[in-house]
N, C-alpha and C. Protein backbone atom coordinates (compact mmCIF):
# COMPACT_ATOMS: atom_id res chain seq x y z
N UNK A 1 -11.19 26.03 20.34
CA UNK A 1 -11.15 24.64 20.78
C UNK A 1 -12.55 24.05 20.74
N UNK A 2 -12.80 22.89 20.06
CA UNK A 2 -14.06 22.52 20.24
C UNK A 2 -14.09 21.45 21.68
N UNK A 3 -15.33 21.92 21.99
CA UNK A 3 -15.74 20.80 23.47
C UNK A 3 -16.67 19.89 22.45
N UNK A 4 -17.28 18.78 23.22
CA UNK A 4 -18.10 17.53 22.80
C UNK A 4 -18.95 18.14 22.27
N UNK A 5 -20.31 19.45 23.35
CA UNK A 5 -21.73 19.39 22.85
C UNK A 5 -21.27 20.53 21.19
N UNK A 6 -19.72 20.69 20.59
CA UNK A 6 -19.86 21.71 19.67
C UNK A 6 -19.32 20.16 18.48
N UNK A 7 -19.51 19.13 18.73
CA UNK A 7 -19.24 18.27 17.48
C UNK A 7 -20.26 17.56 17.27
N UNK A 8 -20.90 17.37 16.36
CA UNK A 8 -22.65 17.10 15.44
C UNK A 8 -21.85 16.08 15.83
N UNK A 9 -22.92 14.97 16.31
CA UNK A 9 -23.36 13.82 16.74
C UNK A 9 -23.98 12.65 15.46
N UNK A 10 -23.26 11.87 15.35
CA UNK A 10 -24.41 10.99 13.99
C UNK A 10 -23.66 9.35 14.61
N UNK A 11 -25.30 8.97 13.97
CA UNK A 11 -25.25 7.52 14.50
C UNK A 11 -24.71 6.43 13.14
N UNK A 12 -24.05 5.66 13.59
CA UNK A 12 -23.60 4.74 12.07
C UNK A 12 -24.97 3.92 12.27
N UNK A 13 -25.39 3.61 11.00
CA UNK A 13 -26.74 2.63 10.96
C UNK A 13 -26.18 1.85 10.15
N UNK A 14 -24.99 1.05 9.95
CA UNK A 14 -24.71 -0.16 9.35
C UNK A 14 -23.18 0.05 8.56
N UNK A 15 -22.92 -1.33 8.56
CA UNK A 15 -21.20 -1.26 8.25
C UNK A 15 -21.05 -2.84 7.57
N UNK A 16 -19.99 -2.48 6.15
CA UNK A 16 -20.06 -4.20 5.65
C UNK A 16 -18.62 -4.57 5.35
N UNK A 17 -18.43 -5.65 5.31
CA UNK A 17 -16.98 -5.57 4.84
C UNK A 17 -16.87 -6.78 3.49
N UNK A 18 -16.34 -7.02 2.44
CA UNK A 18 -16.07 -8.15 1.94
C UNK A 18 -14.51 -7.95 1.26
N UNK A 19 -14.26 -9.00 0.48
CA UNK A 19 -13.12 -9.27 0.19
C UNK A 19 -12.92 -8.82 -1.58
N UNK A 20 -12.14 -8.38 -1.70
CA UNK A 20 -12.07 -8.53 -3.60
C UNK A 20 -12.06 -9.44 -4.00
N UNK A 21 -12.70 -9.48 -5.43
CA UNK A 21 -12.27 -10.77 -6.10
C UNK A 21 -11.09 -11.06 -6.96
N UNK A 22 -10.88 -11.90 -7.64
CA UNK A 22 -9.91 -12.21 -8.19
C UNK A 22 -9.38 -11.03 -9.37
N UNK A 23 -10.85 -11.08 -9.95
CA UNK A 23 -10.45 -10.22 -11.33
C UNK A 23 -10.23 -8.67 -10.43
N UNK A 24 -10.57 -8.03 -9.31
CA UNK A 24 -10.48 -6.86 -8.73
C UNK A 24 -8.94 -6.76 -8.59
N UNK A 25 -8.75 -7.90 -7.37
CA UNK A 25 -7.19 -7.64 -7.31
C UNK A 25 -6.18 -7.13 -8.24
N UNK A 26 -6.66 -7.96 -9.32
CA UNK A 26 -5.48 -7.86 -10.73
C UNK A 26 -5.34 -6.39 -11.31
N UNK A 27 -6.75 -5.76 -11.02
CA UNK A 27 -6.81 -4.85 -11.57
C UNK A 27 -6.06 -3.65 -10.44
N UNK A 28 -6.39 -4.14 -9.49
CA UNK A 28 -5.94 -2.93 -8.73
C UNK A 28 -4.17 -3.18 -8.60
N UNK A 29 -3.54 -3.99 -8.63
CA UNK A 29 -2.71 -4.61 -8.50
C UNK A 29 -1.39 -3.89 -9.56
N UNK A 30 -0.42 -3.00 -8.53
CA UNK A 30 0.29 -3.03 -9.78
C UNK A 30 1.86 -3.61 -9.47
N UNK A 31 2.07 -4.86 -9.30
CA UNK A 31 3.27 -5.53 -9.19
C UNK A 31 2.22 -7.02 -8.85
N UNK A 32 2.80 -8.30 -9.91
CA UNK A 32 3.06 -9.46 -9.40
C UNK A 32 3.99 -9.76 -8.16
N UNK A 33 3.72 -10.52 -7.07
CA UNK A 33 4.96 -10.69 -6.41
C UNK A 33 5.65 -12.07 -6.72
N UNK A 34 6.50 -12.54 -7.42
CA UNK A 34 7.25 -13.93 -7.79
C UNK A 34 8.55 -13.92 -7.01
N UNK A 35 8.75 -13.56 -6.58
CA UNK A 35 10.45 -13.55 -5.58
C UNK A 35 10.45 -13.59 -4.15
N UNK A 36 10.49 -14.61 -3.88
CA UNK A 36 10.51 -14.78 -2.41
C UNK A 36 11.91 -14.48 -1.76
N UNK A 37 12.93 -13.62 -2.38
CA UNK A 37 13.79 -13.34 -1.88
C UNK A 37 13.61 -11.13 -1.32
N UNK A 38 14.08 -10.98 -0.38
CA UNK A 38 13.73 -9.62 -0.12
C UNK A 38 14.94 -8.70 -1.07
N UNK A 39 16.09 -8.86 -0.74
CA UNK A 39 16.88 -8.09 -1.44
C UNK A 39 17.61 -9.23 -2.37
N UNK A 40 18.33 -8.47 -3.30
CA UNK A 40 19.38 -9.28 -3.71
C UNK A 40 20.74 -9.43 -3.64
N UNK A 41 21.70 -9.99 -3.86
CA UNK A 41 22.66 -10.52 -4.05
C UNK A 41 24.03 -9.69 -3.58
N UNK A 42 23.76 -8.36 -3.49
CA UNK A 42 24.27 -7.68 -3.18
C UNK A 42 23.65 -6.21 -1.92
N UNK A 43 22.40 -6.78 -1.80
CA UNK A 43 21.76 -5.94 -0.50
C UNK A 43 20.44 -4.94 -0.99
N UNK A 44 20.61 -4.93 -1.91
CA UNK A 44 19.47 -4.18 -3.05
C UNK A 44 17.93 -4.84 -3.22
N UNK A 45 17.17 -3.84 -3.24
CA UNK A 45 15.58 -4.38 -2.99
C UNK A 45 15.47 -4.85 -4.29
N UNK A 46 14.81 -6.60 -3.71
CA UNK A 46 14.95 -7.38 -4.93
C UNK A 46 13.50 -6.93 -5.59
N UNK A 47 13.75 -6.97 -7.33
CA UNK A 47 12.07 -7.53 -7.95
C UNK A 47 11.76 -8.23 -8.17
N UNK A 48 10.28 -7.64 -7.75
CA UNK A 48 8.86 -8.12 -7.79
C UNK A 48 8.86 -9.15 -6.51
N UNK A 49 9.44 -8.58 -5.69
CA UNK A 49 9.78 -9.32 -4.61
C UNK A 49 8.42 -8.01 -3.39
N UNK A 50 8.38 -8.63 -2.18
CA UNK A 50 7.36 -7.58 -1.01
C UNK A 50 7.91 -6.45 -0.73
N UNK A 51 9.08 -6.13 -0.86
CA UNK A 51 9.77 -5.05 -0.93
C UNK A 51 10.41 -4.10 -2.31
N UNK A 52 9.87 -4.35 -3.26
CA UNK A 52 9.56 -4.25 -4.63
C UNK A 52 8.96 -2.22 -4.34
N UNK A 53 10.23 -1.76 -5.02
CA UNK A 53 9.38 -0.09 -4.87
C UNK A 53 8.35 0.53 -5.78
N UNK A 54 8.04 -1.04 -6.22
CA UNK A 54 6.84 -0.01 -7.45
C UNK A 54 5.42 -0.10 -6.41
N UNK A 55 5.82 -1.16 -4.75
CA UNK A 55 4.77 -0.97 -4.02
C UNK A 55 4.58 0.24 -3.02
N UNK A 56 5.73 0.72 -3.13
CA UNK A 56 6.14 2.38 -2.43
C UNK A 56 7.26 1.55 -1.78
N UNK A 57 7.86 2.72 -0.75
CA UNK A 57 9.01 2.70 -0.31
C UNK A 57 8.53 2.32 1.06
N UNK A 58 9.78 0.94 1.34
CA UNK A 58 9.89 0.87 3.18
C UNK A 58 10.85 1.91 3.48
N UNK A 59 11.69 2.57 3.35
CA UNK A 59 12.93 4.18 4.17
C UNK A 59 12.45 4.96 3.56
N UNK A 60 12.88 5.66 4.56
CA UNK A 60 12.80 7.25 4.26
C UNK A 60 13.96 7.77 3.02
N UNK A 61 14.31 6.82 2.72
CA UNK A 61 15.50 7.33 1.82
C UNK A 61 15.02 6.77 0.05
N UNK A 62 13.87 5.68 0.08
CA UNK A 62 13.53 6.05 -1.27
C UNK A 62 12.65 6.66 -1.37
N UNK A 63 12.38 6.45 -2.79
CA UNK A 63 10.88 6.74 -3.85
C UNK A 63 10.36 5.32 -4.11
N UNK A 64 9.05 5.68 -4.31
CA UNK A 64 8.18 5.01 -4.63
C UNK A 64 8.23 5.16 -5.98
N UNK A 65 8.17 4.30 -7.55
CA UNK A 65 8.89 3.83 -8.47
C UNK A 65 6.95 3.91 -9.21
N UNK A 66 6.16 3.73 -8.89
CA UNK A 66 4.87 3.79 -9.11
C UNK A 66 4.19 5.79 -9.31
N UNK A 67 4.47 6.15 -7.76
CA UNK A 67 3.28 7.14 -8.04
C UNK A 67 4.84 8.36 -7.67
N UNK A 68 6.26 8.31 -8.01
CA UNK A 68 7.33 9.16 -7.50
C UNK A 68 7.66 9.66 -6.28
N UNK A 69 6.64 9.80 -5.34
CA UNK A 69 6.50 9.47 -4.21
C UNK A 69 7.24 9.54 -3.15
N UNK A 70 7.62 10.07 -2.45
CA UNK A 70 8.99 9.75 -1.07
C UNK A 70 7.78 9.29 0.06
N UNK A 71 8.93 8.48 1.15
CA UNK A 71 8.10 7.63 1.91
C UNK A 71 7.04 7.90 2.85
N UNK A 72 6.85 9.45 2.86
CA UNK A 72 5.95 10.38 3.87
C UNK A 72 4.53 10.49 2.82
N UNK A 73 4.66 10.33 1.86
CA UNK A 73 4.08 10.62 1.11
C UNK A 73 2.78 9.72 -0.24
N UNK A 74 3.91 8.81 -0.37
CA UNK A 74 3.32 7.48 -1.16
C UNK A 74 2.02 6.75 -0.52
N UNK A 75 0.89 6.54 -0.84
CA UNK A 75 0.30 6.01 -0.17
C UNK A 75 0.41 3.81 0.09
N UNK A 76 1.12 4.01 -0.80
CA UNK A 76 1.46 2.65 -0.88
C UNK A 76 0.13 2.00 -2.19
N UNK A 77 0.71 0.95 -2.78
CA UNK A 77 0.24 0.30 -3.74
C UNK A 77 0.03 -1.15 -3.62
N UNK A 78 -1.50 -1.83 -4.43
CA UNK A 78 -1.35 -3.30 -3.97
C UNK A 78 -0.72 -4.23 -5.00
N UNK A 79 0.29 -5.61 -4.41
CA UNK A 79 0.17 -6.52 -5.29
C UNK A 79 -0.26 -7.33 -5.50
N UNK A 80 -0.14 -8.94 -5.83
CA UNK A 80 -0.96 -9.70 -5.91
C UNK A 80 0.37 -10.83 -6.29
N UNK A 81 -0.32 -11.73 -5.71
CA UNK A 81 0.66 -13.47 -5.07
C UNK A 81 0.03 -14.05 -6.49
């Protein structure tokens, strides 16, 4: 079991944050989202919609359609609006 004085001690000396840019997003980006509908027509995860499984899976009962993935597992993927 480690106690406190057995975990090395370090000081953060600075922290930054910014935003991606446009051309980043795209790149990292692997789904457009154009469907503002969640499922479709019959209850099924609509595409290219926020629930789109090429961004990984919301249940435990799919795959992620991107990296094969089950939902414990996928780290999830970004899209772009």
């Amino acid at each position: 079991m480690l106690f406190a004085k057995d975990v090395p001690w370090r000081c953060l000396e600075g922290m930054s944050f910014s935003l991606f840019s446009t051309e980043e997003i795209r790149k990292l980006s692997v789904k457009a989202i154009t469907n503002s509908n969640f499922l479709d027509s019959v209850g099924n995860v609509a595409l290219n919609s926020l629930y789109d499984l090429a961004l990984g899976p919301a249940d435990t009962k799919e795959v992620c359609s991107t990296c094969c993935q089950d939902f414990n597992n996928c780290p999830g993927h970004f899209g772009h609006v």
